[in-house]
N, C-alpha and C. Protein backbone atom coordinates (compact mmCIF):
# COMPACT_ATOMS: atom_id res chain seq x y z
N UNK A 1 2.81 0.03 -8.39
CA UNK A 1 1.60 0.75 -8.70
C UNK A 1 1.62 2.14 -8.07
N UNK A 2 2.41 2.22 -6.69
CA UNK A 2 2.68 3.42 -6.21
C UNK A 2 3.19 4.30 -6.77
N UNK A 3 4.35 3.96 -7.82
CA UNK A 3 5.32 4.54 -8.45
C UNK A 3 4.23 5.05 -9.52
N UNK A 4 3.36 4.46 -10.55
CA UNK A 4 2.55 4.42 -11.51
C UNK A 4 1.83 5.68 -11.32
N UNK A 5 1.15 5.59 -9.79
CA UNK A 5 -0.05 6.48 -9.70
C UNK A 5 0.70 8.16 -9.26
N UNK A 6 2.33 8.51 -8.93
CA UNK A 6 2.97 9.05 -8.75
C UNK A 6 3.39 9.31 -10.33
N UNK A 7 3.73 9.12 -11.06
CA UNK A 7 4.01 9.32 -12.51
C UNK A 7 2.59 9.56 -13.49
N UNK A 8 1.58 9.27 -12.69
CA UNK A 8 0.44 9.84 -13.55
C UNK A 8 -0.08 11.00 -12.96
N UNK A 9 -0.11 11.53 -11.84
CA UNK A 9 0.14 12.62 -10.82
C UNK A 9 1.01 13.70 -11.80
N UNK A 10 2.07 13.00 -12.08
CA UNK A 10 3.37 14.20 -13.01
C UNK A 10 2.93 14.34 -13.67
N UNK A 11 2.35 13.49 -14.71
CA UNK A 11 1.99 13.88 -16.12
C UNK A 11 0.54 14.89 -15.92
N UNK A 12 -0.57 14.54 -15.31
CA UNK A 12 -1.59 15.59 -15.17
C UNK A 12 -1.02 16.83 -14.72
N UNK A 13 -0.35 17.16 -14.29
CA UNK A 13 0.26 18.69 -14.03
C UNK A 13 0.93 19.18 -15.14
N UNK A 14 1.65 18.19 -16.11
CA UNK A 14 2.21 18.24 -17.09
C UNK A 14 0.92 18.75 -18.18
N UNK A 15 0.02 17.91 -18.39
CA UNK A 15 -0.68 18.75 -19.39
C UNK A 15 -1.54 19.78 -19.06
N UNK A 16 -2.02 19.78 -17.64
CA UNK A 16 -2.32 21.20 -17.04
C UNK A 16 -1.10 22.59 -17.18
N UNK A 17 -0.12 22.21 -17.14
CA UNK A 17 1.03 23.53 -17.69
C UNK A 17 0.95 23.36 -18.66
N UNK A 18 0.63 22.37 -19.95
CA UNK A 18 0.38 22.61 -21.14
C UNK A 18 -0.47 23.11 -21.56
N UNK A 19 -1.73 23.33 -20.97
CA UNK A 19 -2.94 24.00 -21.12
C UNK A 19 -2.91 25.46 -20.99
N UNK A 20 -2.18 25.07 -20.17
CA UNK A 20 -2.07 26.91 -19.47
C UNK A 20 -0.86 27.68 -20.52
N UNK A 21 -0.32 27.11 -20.80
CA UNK A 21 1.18 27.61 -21.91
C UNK A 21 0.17 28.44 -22.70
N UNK A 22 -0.99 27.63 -23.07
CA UNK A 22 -1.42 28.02 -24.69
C UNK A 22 -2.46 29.39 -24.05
N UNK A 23 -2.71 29.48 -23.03
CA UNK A 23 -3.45 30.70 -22.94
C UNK A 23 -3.20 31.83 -22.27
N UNK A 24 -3.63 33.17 -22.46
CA UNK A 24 -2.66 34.44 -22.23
C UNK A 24 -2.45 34.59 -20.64
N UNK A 25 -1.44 35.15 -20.94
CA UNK A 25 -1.08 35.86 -19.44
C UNK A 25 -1.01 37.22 -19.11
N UNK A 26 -2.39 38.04 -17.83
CA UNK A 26 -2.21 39.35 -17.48
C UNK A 26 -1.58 39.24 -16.67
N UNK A 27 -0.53 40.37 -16.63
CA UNK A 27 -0.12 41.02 -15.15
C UNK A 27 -0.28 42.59 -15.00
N UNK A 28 -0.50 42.70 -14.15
CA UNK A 28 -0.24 44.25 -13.64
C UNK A 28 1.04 44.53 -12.97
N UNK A 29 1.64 46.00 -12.92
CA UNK A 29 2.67 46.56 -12.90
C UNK A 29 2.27 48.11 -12.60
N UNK A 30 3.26 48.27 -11.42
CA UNK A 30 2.88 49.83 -10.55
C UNK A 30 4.01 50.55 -10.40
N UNK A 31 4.05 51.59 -9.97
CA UNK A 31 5.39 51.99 -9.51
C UNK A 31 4.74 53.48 -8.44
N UNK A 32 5.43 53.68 -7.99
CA UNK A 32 5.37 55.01 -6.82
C UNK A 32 6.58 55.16 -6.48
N UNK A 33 6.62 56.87 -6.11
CA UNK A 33 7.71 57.05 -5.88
C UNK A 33 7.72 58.70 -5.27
N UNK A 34 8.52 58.83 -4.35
CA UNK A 34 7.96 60.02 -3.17
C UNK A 34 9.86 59.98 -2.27
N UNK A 35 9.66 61.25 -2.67
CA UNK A 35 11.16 61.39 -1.56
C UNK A 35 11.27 63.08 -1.35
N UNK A 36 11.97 63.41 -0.16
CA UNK A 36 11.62 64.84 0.38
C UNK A 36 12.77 64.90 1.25
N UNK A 37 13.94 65.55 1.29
CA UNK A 37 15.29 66.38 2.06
C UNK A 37 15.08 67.82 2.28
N UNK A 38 14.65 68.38 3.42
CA UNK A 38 14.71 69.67 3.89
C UNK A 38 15.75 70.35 3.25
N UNK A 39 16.67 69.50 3.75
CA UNK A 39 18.11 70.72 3.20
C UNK A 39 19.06 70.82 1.82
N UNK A 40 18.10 70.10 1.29
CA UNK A 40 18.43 70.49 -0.32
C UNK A 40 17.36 71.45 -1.35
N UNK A 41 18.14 71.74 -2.09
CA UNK A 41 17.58 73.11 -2.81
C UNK A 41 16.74 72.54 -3.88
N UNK A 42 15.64 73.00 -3.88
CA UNK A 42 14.51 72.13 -4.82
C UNK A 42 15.33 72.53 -6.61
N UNK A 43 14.95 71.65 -7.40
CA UNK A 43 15.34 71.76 -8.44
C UNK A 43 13.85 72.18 -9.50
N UNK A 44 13.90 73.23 -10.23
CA UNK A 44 12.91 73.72 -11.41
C UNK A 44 13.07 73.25 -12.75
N UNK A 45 14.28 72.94 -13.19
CA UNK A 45 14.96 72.16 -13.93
C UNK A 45 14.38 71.27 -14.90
N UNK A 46 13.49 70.92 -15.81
CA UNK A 46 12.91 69.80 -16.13
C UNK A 46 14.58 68.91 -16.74
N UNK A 47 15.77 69.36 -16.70
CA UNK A 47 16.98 68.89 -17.52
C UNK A 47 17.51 68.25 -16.24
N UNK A 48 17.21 68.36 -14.70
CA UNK A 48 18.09 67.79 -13.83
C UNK A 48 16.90 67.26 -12.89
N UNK A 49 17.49 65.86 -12.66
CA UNK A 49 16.41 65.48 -11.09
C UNK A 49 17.23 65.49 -10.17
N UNK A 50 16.61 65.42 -9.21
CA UNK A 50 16.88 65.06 -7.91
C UNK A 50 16.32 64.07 -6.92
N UNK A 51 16.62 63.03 -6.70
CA UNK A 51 16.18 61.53 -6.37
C UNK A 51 15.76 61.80 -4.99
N UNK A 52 16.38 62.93 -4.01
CA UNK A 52 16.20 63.08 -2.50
C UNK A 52 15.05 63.76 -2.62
N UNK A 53 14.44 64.89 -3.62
CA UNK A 53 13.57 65.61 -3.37
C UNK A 53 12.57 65.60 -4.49
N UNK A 54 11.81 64.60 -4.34
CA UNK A 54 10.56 63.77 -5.67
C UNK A 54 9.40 64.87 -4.99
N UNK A 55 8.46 65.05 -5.99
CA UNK A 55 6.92 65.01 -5.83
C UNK A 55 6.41 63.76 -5.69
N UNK A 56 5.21 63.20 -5.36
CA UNK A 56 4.83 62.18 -5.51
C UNK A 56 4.26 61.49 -7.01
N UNK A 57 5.25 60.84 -7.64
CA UNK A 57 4.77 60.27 -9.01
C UNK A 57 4.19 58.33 -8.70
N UNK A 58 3.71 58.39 -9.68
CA UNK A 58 3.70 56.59 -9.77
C UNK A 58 2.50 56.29 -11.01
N UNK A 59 2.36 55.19 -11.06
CA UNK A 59 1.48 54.93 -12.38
C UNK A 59 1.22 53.27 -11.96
N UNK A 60 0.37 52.79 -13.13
CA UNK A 60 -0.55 51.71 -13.12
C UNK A 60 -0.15 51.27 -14.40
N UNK A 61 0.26 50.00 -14.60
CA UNK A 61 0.13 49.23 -16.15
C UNK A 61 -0.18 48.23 -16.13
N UNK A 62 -1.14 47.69 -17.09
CA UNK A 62 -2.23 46.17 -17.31
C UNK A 62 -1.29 45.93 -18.36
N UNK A 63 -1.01 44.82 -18.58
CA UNK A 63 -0.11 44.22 -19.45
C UNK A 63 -0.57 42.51 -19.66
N UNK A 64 -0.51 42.16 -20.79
CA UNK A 64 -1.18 40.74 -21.47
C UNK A 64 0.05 40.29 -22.15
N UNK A 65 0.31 38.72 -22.28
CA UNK A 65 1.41 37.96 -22.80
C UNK A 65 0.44 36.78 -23.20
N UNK A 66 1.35 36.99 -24.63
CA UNK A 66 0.91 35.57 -25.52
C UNK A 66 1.79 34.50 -26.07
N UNK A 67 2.11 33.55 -25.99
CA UNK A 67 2.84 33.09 -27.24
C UNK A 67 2.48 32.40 -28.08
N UNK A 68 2.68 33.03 -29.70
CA UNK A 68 1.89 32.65 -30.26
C UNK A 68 2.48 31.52 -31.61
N UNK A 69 3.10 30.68 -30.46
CA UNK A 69 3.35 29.44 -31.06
C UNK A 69 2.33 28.69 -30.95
N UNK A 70 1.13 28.70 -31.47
CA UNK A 70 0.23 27.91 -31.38
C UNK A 70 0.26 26.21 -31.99
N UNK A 71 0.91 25.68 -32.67
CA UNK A 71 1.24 25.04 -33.23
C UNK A 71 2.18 24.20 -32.23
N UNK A 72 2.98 24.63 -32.02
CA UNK A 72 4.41 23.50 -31.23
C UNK A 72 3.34 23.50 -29.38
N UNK A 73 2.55 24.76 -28.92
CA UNK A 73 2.31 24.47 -28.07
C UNK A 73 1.35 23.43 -27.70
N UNK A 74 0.49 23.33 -29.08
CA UNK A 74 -0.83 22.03 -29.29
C UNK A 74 -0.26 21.06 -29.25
N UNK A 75 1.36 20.51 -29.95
CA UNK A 75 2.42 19.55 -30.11
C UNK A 75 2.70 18.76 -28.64
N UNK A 76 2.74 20.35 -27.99
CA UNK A 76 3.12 19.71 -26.30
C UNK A 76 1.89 19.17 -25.79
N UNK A 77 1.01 19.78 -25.74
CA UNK A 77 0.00 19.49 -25.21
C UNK A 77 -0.74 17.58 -25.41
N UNK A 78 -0.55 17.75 -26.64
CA UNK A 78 -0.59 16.16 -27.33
C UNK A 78 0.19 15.27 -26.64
N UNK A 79 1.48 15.75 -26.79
CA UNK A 79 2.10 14.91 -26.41
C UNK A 79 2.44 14.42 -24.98
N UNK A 80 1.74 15.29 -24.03
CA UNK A 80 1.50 15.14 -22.75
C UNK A 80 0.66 14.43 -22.49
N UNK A 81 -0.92 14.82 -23.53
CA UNK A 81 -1.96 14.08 -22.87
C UNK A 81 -1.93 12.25 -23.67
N UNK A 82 -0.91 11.98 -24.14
CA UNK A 82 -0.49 10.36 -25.05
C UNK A 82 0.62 10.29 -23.90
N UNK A 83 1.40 10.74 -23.06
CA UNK A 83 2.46 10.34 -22.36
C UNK A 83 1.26 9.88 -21.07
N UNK A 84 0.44 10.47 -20.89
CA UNK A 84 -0.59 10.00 -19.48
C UNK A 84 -1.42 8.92 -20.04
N UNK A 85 -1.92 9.10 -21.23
CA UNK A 85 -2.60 7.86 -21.73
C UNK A 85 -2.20 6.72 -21.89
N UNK A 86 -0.68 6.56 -21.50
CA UNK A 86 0.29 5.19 -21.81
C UNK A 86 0.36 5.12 -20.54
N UNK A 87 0.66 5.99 -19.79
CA UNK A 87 0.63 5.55 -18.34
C UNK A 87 -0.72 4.71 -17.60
N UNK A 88 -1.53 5.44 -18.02
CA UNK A 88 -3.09 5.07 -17.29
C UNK A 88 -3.46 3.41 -17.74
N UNK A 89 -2.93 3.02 -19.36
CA UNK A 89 -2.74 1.97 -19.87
C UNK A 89 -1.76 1.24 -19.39
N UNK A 90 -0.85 1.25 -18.86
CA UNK A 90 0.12 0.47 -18.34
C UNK A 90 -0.32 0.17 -16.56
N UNK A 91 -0.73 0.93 -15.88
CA UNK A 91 -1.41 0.75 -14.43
C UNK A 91 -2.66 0.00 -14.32
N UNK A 92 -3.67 0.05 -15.87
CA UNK A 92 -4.79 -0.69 -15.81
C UNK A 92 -3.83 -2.23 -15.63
N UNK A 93 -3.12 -2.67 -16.99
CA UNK A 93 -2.83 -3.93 -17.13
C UNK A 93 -1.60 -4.41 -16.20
N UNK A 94 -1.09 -3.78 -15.25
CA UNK A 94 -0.38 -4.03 -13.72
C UNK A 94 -1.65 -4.59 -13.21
N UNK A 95 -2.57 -3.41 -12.82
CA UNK A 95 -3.70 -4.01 -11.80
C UNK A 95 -4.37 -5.22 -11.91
N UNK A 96 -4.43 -5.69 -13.40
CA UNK A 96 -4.78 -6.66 -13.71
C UNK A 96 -3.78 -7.96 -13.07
N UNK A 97 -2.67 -7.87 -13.51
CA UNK A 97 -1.49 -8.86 -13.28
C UNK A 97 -1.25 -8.70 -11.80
N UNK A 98 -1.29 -7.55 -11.03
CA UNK A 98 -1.27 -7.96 -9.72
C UNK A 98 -2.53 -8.52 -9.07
N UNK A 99 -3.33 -8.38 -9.39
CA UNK A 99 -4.76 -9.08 -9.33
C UNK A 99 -4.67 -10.77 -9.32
N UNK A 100 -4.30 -10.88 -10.56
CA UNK A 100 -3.83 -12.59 -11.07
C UNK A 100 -2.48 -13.13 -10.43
N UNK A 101 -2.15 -12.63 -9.68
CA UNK A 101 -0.81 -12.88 -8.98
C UNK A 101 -1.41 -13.18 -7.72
N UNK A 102 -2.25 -11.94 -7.15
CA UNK A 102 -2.29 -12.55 -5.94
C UNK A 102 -3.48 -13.33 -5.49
N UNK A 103 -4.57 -13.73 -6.82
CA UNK A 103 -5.39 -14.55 -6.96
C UNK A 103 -4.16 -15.99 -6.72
N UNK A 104 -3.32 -16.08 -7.59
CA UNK A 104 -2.43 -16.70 -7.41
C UNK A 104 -2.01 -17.65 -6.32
N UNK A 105 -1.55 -16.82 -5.77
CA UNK A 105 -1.27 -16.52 -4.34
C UNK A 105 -1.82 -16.92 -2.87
N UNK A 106 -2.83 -16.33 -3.22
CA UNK A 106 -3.93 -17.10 -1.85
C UNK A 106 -4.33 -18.57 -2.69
N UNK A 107 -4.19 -19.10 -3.62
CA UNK A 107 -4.92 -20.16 -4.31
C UNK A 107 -3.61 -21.48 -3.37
N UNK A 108 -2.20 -20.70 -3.61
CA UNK A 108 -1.23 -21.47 -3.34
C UNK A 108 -1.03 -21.71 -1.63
N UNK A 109 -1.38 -20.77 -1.21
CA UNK A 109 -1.44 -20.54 0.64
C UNK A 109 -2.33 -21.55 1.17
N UNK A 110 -3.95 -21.43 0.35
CA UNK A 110 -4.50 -22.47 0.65
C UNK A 110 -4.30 -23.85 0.25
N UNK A 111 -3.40 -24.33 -0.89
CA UNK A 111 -2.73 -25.25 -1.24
C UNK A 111 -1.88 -25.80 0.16
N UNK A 112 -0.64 -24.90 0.41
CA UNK A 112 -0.17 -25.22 1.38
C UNK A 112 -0.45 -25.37 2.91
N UNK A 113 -1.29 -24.85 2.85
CA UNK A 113 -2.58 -25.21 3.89
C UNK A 113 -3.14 -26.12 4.38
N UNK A 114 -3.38 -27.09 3.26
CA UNK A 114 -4.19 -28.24 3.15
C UNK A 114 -2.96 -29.35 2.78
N UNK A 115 -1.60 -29.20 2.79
CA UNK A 115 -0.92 -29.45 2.71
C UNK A 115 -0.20 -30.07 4.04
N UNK A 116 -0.09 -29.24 4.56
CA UNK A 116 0.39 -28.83 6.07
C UNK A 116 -0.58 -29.74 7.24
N UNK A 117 -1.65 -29.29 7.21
CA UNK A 117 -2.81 -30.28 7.71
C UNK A 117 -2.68 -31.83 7.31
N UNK A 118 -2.48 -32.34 6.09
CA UNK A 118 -2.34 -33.22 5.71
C UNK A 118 -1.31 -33.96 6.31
N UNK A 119 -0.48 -33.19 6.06
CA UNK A 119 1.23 -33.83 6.47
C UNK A 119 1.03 -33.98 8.38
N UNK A 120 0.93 -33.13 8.87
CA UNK A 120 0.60 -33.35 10.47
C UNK A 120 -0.69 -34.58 11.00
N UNK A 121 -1.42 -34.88 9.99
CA UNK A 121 -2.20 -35.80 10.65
C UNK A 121 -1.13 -37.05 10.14
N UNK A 122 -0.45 -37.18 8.82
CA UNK A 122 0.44 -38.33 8.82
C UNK A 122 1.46 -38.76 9.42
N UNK A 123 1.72 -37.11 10.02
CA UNK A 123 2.65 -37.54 11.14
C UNK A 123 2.39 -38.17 12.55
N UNK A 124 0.87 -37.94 12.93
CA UNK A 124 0.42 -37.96 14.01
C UNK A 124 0.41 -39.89 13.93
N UNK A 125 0.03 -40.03 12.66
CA UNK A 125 -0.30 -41.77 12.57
C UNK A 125 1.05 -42.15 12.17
N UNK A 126 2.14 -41.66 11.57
CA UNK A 126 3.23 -42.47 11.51
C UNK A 126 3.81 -42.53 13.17
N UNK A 127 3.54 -41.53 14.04
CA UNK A 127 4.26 -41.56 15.07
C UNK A 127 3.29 -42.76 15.97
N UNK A 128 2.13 -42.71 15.76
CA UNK A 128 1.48 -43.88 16.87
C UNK A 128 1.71 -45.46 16.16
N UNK A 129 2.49 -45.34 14.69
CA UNK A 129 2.90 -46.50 13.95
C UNK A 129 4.15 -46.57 14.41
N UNK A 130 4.83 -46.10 14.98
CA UNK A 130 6.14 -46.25 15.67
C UNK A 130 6.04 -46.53 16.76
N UNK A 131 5.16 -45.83 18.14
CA UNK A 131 4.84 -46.75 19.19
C UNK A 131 4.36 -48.11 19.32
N UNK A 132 3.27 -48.21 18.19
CA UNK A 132 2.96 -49.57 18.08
C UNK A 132 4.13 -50.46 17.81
N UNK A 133 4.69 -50.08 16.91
CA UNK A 133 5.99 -50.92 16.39
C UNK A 133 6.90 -51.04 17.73
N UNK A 134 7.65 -50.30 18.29
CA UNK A 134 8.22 -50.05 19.79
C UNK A 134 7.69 -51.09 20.91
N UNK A 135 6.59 -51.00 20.77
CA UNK A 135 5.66 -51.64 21.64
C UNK A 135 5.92 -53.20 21.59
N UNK A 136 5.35 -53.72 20.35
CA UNK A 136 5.53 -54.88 19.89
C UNK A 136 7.05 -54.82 19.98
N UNK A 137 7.67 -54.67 19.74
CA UNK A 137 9.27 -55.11 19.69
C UNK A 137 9.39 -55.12 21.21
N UNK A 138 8.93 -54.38 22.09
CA UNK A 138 9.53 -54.86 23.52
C UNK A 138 8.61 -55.81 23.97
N UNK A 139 7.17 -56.18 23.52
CA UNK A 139 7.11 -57.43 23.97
C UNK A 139 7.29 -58.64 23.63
N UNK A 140 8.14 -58.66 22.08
CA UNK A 140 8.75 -59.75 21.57
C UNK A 140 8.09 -60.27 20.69
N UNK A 141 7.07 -59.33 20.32
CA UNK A 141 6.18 -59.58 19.05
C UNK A 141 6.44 -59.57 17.86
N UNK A 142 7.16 -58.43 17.72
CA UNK A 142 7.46 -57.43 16.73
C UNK A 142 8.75 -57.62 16.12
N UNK A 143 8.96 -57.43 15.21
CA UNK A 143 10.46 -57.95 14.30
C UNK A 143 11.40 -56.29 14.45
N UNK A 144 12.10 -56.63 14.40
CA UNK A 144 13.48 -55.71 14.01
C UNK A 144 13.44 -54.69 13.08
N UNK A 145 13.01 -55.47 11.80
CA UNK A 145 13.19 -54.75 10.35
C UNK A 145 11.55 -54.05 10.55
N UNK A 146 10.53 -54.45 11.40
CA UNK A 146 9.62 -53.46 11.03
C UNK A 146 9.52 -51.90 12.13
N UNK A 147 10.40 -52.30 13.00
CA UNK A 147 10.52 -51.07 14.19
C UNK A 147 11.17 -50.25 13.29
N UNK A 148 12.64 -50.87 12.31
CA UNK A 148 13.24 -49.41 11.86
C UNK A 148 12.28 -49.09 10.63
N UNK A 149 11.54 -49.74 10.32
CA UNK A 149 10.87 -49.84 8.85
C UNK A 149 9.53 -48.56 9.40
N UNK A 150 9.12 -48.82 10.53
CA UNK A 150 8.24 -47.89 11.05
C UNK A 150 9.46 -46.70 11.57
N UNK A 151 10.36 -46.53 12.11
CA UNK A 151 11.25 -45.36 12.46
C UNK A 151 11.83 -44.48 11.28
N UNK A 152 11.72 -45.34 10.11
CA UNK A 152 11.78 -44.46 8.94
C UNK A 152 11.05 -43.56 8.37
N UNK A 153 9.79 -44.02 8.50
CA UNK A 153 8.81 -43.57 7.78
C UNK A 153 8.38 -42.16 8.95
N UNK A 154 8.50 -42.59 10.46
CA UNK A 154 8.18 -41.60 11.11
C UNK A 154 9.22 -40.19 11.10
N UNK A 155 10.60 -40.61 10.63
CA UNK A 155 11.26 -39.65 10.40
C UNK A 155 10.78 -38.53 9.28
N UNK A 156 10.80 -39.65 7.87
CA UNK A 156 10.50 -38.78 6.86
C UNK A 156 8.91 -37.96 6.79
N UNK A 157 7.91 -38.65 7.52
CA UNK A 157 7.10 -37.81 8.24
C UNK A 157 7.06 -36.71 8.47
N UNK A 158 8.30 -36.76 9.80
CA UNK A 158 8.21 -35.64 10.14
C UNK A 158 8.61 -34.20 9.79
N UNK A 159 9.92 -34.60 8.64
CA UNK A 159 10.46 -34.33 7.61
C UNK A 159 9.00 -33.40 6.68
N UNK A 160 8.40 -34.07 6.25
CA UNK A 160 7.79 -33.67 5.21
C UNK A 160 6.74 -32.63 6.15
N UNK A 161 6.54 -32.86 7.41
CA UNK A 161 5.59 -31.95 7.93
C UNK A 161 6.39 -30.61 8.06
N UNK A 162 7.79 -30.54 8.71
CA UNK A 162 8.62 -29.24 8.82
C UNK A 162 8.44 -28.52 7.13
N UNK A 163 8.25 -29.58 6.51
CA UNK A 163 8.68 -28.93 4.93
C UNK A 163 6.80 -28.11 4.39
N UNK A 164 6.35 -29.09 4.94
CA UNK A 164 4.86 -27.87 4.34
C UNK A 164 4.59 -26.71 5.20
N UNK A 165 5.26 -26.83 6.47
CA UNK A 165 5.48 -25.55 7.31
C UNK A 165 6.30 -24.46 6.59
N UNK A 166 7.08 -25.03 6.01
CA UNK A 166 7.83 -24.12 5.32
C UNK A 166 7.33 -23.82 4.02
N UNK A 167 6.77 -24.67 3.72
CA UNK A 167 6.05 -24.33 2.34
C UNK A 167 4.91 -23.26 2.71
N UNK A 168 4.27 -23.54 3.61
CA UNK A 168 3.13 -22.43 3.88
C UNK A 168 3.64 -21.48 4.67
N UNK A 169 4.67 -20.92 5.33
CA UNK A 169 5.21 -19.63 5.38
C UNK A 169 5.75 -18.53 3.98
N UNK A 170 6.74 -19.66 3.32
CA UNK A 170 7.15 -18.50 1.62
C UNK A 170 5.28 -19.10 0.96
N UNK A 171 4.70 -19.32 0.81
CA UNK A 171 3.65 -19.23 0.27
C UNK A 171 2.70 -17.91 1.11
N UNK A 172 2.38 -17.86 2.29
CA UNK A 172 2.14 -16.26 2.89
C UNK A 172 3.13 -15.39 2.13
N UNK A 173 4.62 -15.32 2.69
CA UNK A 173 5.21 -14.66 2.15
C UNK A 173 5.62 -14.07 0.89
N UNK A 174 4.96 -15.11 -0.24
CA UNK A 174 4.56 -14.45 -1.59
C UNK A 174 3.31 -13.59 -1.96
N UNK A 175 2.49 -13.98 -0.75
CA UNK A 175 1.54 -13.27 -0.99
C UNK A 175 1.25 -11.98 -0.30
N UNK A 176 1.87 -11.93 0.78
CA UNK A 176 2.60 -10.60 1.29
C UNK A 176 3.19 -9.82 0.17
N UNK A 177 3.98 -10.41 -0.61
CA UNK A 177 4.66 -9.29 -1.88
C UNK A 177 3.81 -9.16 -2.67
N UNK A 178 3.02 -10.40 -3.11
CA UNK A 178 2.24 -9.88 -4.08
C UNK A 178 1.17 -8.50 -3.51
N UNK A 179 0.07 -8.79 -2.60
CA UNK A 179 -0.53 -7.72 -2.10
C UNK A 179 0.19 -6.45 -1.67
N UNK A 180 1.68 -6.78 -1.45
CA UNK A 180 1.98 -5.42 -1.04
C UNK A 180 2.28 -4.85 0.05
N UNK A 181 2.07 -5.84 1.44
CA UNK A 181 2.03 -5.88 2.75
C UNK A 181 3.74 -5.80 2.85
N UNK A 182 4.00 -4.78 3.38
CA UNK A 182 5.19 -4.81 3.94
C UNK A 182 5.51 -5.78 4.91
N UNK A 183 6.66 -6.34 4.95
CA UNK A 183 7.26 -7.33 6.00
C UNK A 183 7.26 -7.11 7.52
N UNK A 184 6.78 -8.20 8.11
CA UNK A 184 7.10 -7.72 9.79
C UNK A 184 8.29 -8.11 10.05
N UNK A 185 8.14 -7.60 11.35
CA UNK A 185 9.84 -7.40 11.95
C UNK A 185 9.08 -8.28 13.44
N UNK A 186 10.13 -9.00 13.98
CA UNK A 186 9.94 -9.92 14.89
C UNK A 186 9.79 -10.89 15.25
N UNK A 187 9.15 -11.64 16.10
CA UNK A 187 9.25 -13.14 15.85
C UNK A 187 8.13 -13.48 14.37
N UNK A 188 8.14 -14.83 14.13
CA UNK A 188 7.43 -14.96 13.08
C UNK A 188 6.24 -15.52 13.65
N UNK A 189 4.99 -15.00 12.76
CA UNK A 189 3.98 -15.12 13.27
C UNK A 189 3.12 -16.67 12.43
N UNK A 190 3.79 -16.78 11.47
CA UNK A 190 3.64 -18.23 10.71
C UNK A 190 4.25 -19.87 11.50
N UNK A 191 4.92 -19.76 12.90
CA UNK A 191 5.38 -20.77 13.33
C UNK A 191 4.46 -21.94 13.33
N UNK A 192 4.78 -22.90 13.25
CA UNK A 192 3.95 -24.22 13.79
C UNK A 192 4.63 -25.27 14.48
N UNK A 193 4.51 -25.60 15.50
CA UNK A 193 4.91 -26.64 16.86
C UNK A 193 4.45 -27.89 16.55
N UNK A 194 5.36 -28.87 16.27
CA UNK A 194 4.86 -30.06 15.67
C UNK A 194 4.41 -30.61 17.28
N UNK A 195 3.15 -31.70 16.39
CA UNK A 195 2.79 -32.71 18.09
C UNK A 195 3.77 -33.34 18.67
């Protein structure tokens, strides 16, 4: 969009020099001129000058410029102000799509959000389903097949909690691109410390 609003920037100058093409141009134009050598012999001469030994001359001229391509310059002009009108049309329907992107975006962050939360409280109960299980197995309660049957589940647990951590960091991080937020530099500020 930066680029967009930089290319519609060009083009308004563009049909502002097209504007200006089509209408006249004054300038003024002077001249003076004065020079004086003691030791040269004045000239009477109107057939010979002498550049060292001037009277003082100079003059004034107003001068106007047209071109009167009126026709090819209206051509430009058109076609400048339809080259900005495609632009201004193409930045509306960006703004739109970056709009819906990063509506997008935060829709998915808070997805992974509630995701993440989710997954950490299942971890919190698969892990006190593994002490229990632990528990019972050392006091001879508890069977074999349900300690690893509970050590499984607390793995993939925990598994799935690292994974919505990660899901809700590139979910910020899409929405960082989408909005536009340049990237930080440093530690990451999205970490999460499982219990």
């Amino acid at each position: 969009m930066a680029a967009l609003d930089l290319a519609i920037a060009a083009r308004d100058a563009e049909v502002r020099a097209a504007w200006g093409a089509m209408l006249p141009q004054f300038f003024l134009g002077g001249h003076f001129a004065f020079a004086y050598a003691p030791n040269r012999t004045p000239q009477f001469n109107p057939f010979v000058t002498d550049y060292f030994n001037q009277a003082p001359a100079g003059g004034v001229a107003l001068g106007m410029r047209q071109d009167l391509a009126f026709p090819t310059l209206g051509a430009q002009l058109k076609k400048a102000r339809a080259e900005r009108e495609t632009l201004l049309r193409q930045r509306a329907g960006l703004s739109r799509l970056v709009a819906q992107q990063v509506d997008a975006a935060v829709a998915e962050v808070e997805a992974a959000r509630e995701r993440l939360t989710a997954a950490t409280a299942a971890f919190a109960s698969g892990k006190k389903w593994f002490r229990s299980a632990g528990l019972d197995f050392q006091a001879g309660v508890g069977e074999p097949r349900d300690l690893l049957e509970a050590y499984g589940s607390y793995i993939e647990l925990q598994v799935d909690e690292q994974q919505a951590a990660y899901d809700l960091v590139v979910a910020r991080a899409k929405l960082d691109q989408a909005s536009g937020v340049t990237p930080r530099v440093g530690p990451n500020p999205c970490a999460f410390a499982t219990p």
